[in-house]
Protein backbone atom coordinates (compact mmCIF):
# COMPACT_ATOMS: atom_id res chain seq x y z
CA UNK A 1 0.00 0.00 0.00
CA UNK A 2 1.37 3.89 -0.93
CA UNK A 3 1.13 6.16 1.36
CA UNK A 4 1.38 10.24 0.87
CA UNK A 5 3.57 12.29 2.77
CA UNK A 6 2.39 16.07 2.94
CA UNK A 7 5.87 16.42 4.77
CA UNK A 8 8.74 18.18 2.37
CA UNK A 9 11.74 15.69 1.89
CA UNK A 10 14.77 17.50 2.23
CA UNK A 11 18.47 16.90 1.53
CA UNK A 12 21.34 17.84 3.30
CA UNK A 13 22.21 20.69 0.91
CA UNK A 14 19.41 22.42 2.10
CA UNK A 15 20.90 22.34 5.95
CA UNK A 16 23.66 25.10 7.42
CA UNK A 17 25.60 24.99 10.88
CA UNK A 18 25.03 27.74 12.90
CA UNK A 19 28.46 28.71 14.36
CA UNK A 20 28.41 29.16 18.29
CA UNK A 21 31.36 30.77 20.55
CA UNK A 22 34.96 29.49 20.03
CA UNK A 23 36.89 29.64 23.37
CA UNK A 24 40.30 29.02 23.91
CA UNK A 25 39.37 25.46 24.78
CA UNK A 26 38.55 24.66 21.15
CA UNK A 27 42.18 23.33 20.19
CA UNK A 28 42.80 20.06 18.30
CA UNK A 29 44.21 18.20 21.50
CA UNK A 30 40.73 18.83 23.27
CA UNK A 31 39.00 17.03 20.33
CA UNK A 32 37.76 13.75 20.47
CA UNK A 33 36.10 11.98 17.15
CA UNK A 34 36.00 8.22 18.12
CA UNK A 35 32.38 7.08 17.72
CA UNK A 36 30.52 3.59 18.60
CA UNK A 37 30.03 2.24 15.76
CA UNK A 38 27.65 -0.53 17.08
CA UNK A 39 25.15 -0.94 19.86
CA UNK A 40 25.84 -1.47 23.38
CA UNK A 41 24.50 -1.89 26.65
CA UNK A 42 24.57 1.12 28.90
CA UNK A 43 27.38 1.50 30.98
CA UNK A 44 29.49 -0.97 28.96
CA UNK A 45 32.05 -0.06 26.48
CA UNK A 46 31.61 -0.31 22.81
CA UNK A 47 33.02 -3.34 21.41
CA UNK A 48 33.51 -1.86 18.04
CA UNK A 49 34.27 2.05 18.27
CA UNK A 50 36.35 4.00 15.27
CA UNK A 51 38.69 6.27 15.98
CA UNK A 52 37.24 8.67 12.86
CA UNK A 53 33.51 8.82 12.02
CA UNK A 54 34.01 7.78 8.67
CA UNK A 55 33.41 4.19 6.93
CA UNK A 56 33.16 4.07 3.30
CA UNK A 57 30.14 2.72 1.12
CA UNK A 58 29.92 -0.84 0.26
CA UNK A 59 30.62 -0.37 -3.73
CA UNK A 60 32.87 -1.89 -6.43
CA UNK A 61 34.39 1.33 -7.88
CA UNK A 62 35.43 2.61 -3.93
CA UNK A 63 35.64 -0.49 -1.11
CA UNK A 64 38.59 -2.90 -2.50
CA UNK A 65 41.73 -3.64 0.15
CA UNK A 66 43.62 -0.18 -1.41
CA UNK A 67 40.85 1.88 0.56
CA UNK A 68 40.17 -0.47 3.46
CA UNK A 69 44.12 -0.41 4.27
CA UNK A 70 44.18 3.70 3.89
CA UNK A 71 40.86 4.15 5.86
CA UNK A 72 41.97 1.59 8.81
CA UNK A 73 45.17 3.43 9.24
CA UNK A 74 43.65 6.52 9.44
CA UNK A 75 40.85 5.28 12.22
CA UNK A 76 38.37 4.50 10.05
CA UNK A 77 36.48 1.26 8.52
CA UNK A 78 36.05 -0.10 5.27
CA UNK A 79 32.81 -2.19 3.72
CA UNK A 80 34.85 -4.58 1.34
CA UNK A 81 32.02 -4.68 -1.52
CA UNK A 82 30.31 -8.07 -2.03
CA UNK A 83 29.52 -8.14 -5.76
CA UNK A 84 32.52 -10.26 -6.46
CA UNK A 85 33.39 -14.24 -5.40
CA UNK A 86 33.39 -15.27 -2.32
CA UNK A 87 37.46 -16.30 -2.50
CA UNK A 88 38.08 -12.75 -4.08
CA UNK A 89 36.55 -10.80 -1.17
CA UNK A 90 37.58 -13.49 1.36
CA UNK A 91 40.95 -12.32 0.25
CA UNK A 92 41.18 -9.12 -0.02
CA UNK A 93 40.01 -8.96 3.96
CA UNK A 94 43.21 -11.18 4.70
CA UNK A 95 45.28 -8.87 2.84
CA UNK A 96 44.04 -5.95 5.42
CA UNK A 97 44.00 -8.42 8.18
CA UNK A 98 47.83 -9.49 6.86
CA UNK A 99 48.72 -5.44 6.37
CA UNK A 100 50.23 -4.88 9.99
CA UNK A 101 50.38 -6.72 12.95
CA UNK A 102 52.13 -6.90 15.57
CA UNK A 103 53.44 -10.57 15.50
CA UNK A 104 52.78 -11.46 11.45
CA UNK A 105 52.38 -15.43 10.41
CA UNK A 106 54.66 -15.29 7.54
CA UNK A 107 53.15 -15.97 3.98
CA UNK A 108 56.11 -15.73 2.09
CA UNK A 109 58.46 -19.52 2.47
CA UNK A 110 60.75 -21.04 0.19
CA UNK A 111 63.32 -23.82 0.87
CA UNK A 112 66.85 -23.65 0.43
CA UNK A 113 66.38 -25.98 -2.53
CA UNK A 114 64.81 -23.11 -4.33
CA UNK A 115 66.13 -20.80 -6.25
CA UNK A 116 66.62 -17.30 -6.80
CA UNK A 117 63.69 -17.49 -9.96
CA UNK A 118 61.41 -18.53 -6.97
CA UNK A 119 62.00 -15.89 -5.01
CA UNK A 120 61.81 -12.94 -7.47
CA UNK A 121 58.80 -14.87 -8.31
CA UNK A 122 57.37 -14.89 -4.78
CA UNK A 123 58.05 -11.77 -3.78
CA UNK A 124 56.28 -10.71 -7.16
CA UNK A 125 52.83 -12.41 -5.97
CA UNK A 126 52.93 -10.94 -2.30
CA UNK A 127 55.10 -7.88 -2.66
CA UNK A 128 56.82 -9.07 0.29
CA UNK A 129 60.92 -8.87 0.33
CA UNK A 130 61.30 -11.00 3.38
CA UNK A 131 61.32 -14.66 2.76
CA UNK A 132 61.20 -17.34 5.60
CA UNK A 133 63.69 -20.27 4.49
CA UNK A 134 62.14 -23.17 6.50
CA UNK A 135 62.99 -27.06 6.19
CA UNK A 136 59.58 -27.62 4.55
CA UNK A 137 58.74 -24.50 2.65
CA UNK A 138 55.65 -23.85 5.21
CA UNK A 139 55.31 -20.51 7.78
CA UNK A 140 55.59 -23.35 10.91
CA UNK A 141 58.44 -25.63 9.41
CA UNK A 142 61.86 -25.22 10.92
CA UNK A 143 63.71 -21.99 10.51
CA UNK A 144 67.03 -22.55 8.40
CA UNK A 145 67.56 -18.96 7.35
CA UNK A 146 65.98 -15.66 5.47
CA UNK A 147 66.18 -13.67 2.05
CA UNK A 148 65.95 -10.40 1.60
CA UNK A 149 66.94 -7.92 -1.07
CA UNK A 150 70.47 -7.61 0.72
CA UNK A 151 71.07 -11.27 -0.35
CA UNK A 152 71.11 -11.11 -3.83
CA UNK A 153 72.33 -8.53 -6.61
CA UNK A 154 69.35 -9.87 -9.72
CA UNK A 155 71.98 -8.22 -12.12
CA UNK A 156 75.24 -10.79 -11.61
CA UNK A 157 73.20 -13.46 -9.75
CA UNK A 158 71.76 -16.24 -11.82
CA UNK A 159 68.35 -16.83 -11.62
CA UNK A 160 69.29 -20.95 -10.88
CA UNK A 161 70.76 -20.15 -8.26
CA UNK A 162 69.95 -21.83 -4.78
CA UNK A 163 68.83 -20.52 -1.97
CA UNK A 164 70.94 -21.89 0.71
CA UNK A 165 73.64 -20.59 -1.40
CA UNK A 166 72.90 -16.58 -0.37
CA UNK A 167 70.22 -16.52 2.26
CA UNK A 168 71.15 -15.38 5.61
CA UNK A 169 71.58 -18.78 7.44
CA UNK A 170 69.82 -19.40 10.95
CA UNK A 171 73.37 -18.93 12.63
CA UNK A 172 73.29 -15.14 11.64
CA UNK A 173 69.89 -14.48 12.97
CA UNK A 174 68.81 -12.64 15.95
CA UNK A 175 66.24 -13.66 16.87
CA UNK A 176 63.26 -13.68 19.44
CA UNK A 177 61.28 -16.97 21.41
CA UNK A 178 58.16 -17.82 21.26
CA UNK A 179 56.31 -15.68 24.20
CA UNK A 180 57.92 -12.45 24.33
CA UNK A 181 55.87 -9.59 24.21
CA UNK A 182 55.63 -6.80 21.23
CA UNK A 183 57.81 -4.56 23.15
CA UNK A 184 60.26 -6.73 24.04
CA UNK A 185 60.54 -7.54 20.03
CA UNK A 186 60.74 -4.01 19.23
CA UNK A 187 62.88 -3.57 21.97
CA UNK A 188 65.47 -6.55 20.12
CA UNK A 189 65.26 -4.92 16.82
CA UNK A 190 66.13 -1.49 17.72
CA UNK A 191 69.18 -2.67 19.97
CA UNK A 192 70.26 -4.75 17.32
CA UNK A 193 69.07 -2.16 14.43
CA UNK A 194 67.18 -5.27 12.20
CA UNK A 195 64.38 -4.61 10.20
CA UNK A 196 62.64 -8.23 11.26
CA UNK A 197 63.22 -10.17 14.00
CA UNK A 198 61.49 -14.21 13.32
CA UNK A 199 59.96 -15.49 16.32
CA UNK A 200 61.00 -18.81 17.19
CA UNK A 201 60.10 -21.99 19.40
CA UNK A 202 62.51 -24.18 21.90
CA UNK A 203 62.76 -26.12 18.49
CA UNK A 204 63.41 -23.48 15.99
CA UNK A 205 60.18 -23.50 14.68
CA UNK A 206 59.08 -20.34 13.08
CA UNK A 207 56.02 -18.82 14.68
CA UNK A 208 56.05 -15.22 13.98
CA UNK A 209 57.92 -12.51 12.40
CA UNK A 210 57.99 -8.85 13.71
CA UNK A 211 58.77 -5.94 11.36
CA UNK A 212 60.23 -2.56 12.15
CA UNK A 213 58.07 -0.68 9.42
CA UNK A 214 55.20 -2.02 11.60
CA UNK A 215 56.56 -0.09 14.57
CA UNK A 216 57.14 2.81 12.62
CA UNK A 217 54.01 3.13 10.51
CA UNK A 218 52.15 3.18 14.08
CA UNK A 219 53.88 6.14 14.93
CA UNK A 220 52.98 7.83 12.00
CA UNK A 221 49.42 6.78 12.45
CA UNK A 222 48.59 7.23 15.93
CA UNK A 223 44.67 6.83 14.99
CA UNK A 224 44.96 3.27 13.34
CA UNK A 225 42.00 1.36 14.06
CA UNK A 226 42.97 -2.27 15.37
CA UNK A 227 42.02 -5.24 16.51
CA UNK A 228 43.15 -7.10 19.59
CA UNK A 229 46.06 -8.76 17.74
CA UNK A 230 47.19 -5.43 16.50
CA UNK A 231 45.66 -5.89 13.14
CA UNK A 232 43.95 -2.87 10.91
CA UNK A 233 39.70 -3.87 11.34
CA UNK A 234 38.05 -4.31 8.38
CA UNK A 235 33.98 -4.95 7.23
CA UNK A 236 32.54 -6.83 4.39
CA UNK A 237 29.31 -6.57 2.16
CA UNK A 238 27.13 -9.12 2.15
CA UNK A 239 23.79 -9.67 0.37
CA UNK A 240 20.51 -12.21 1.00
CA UNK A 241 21.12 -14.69 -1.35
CA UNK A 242 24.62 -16.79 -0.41
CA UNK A 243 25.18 -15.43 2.89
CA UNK A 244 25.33 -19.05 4.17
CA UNK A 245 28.54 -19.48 2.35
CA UNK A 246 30.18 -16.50 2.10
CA UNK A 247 29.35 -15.30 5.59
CA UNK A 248 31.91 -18.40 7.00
CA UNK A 249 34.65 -17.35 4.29
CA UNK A 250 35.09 -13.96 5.24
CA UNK A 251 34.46 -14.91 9.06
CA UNK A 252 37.71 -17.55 8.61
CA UNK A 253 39.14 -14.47 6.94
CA UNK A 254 39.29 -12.38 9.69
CA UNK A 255 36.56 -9.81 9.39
CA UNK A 256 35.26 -7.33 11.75
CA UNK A 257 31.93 -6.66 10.95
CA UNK A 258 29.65 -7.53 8.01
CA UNK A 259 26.80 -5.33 6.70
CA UNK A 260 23.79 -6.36 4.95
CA UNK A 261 24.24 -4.23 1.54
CA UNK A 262 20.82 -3.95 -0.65
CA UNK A 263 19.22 -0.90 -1.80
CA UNK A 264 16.02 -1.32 0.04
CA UNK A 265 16.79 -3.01 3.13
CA UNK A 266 13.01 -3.04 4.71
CA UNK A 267 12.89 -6.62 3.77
CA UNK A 268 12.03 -9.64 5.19
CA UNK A 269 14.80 -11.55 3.49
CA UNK A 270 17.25 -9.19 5.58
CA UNK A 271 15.96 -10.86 8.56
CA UNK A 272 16.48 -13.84 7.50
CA UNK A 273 19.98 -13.08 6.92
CA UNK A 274 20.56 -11.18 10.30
CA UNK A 275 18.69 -14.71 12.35
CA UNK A 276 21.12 -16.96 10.71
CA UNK A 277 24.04 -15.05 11.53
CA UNK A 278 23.12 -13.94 15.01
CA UNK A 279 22.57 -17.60 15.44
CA UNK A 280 25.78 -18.77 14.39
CA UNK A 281 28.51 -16.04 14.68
CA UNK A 282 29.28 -14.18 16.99
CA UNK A 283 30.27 -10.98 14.61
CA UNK A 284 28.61 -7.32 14.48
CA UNK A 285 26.43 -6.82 11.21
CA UNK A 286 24.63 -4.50 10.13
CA UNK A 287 21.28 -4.17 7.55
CA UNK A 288 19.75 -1.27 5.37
CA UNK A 289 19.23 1.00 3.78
CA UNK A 290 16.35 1.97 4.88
CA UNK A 291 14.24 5.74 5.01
CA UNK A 292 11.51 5.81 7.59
CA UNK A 293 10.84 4.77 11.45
CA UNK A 294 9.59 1.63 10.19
CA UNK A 295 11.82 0.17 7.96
CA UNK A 296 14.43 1.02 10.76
CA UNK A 297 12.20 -0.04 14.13
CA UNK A 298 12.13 -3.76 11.57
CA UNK A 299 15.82 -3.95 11.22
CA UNK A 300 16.79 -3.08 14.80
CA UNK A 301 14.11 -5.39 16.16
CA UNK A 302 15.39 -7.94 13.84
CA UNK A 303 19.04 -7.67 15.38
CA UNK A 304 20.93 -5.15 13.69
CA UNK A 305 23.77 -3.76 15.38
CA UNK A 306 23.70 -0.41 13.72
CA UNK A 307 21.28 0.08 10.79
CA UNK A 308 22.09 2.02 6.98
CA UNK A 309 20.10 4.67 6.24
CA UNK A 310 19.66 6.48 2.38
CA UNK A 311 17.57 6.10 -0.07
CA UNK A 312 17.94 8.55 -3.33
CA UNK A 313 19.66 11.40 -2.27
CA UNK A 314 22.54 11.06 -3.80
CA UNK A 315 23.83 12.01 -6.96
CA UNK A 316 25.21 8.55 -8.19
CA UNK A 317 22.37 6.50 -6.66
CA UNK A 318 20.20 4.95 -9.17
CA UNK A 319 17.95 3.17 -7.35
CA UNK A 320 15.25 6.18 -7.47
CA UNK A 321 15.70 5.86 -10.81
CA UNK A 322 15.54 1.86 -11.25
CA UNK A 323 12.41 1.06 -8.47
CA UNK A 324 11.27 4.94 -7.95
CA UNK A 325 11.87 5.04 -4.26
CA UNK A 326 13.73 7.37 -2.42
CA UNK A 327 13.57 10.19 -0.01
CA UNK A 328 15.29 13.01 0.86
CA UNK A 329 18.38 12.18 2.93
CA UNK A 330 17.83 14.95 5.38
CA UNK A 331 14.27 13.47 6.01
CA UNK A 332 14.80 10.40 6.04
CA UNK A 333 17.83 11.00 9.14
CA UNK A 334 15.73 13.01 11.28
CA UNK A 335 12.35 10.16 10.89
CA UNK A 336 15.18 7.24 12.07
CA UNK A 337 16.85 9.76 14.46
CA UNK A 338 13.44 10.49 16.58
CA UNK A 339 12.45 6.56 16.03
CA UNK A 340 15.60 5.39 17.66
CA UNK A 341 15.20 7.84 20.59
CA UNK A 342 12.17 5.09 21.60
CA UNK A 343 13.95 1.74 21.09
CA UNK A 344 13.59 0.27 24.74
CA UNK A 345 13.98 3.63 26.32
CA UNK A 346 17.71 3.48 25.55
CA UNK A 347 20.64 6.59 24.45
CA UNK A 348 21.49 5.69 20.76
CA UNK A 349 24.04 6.83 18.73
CA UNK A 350 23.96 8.72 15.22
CA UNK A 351 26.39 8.85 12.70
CA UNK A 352 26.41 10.11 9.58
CA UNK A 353 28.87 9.72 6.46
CA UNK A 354 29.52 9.64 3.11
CA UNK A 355 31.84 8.88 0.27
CA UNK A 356 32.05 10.51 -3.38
CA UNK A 357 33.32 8.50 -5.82
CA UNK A 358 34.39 11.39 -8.23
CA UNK A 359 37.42 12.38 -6.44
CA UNK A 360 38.65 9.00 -6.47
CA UNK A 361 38.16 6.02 -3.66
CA UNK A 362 40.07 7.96 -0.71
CA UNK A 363 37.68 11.28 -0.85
CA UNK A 364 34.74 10.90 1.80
CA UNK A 365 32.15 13.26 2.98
CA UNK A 366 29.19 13.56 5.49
CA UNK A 367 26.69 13.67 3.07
CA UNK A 368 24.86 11.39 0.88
CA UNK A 369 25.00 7.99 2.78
CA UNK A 370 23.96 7.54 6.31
CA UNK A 371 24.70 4.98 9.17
CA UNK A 372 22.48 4.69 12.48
CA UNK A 373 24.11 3.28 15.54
CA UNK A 374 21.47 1.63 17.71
CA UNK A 375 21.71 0.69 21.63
């Protein structure tokens, strides 16, 4: 059934700030932008807060690994977007997940039977220039040594050359065992000024690996949004149809959150999709879009932990023009915004954002797309 709303629908364009006092308090070190990002009880903390308010839409042309990487290190989260294969998306989340951590599970082995063709080759595929040299070729065999750039000279060097003839053997190593902390690793590799220190067992088994650039890039990025293992969080798209086997893919994978991406989210299918994982993973996911107190009151009773709203507002979105539905962004914000206010008689949380893809996949606004945090 239609219904007619004698209401205007407006956009944000048709909204200004009013400026109030500046005081000598307003200074950047007084300013704090972390935001939940997904409900919570009152008076516990949010188990999934970003450091920025500012995730990035769940589309092709802007959410790939490139952006989630850039975003995560900046404090924000990435949607990696689902209209792809499950194995492609499942792996560009490990590639964020694999990005920085603390103690890394190396995916770059060789033996010392290979050769030199392997290892330009390797470090071709993962664009990593440390190599693990381990007995069987695996990230947990026995350490016998490492390559790096230093090792070999591609110019004089033949490419059949074998490994154990110009790694750096295990003798030369320093290296760290198996249950030191991160500080203590750091603390090895600036005394003895390495760039990675492997972490090894009582039986020279290698475990981790800890990088210097790591230690470094958090410095420069004092905002970096991580997980408990010191790894960049990421989200994933996911849709109605094959969420029962893509759902456990990008779960194995490492994900942070999922979200529930569909143009019109005030659907019964997206409860379907939100009982099956609520029932079988503990993750955060999301739902939407949706652009009235209804279609929001569904999805939060349904389970969402934070709920998508926007509908039509926005210059590249082409739903209004595919199904005619739509409403004015604005609108549809404040409708959700006084709904939410009534959900069990609980504080929720608001936030808005938004992401043009003109100015290339790193340029996001608070405009066009919304999110709703629910509690």
């Amino acid at each position: 059934m239609a219904y007619i709303y004698n209401d205007v629908s407006r956009t944000f364009s048709e909204y200004l700030l009013i400026p109030n006092l500046t005081t000598e308090k307003c200074t950047p070190d007084n300013i704090d932008l972390s935001t939940p990002m997904v409900k919570f009880k009152k008076d516990e903390n949010c188990s999934l807060k970003l450091n920025i308010p500012i995730v990035s839409a769940i589309m092709q042309s802007v959410s790939n690994d490139t952006l989630a990487i850039a975003l995560a290190r900046c404090g924000g989260l990435s949607f990696i977007y689902g209209s792809q294969s499950i194995e492609k998306q499942a792996d560009m989340v490990k590639k964020v997940k694999k990005y920085k951590s603390g103690f890394v599970v190396s995916d770059s082995n060789l033996t010392i039977d290979s050769t030199l063709k392997d290892v330009i080759d390797l470090k071709s595929k993962t664009g990593h220039s440390t190599i693990a040299i381990t007995d069987d070729g695996t990230s947990s065999g026995k350490l016998l040594g490492l390559v790096t750039t230093r090792d070999y000279r591609i110019s004089r060097d033949p490419l059949d050359k074998k490994v154990k003839d110009f790694m750096t053997p295990f003798s030369k190593l320093v290296v760290g065992k198996l249950g030191i902390s991160l500080s203590e690793a750091n603390d090895i590799i600036w005394g003895h000024k390495l760039n990675c220190l492997p972490i090894v067992d009582d039986e020279q088994r290698l475990h981790y690996l800890v990088f210097r650039k790591d230690y470094d890039d958090h410095k420069q990025n004092p905002y970096e949004l991580l997980d408990s293992n010191k790894r960049l969080r990421v989200g994933a798209g996911i849709n109605t149809r094959d969420y029962k086997e893509r759902v456990p893919a990008l779960v194995e994978a490492g994900v942070d959150a999922l979200c529930i991406d569909s143009s019109d989210g005030f659907s019964v299918w997206q409860k379907y999709t939100l009982d099956y994982i609520k029932s079988n993973y503990d993750i955060k996911v999301g739902a939407g879009n949706v652009v009235d107190r209804e279609g929001f009151l569904y999805l939060a009773e349904a389970g969402a932990d934070f709920v998508k709203i926007g509908i039509g507002g926005g210059s590249i979105c082409i739903t209004r023009e595919q199904k005619g539905i739509g409403r004015g962004q604005a609108t549809a914000v404040i409708e959700v915004a006084k709904a939410r206010m009534n959900i069990l008689k609980k504080p929720v949380y608001i936030f808005l954002y938004a992401l043009t893809a003109v100015l290339f996949t790193i340029i996001i606004l608070f405009w066009h797309w919304q999110w709703v945090l629910i509690s």
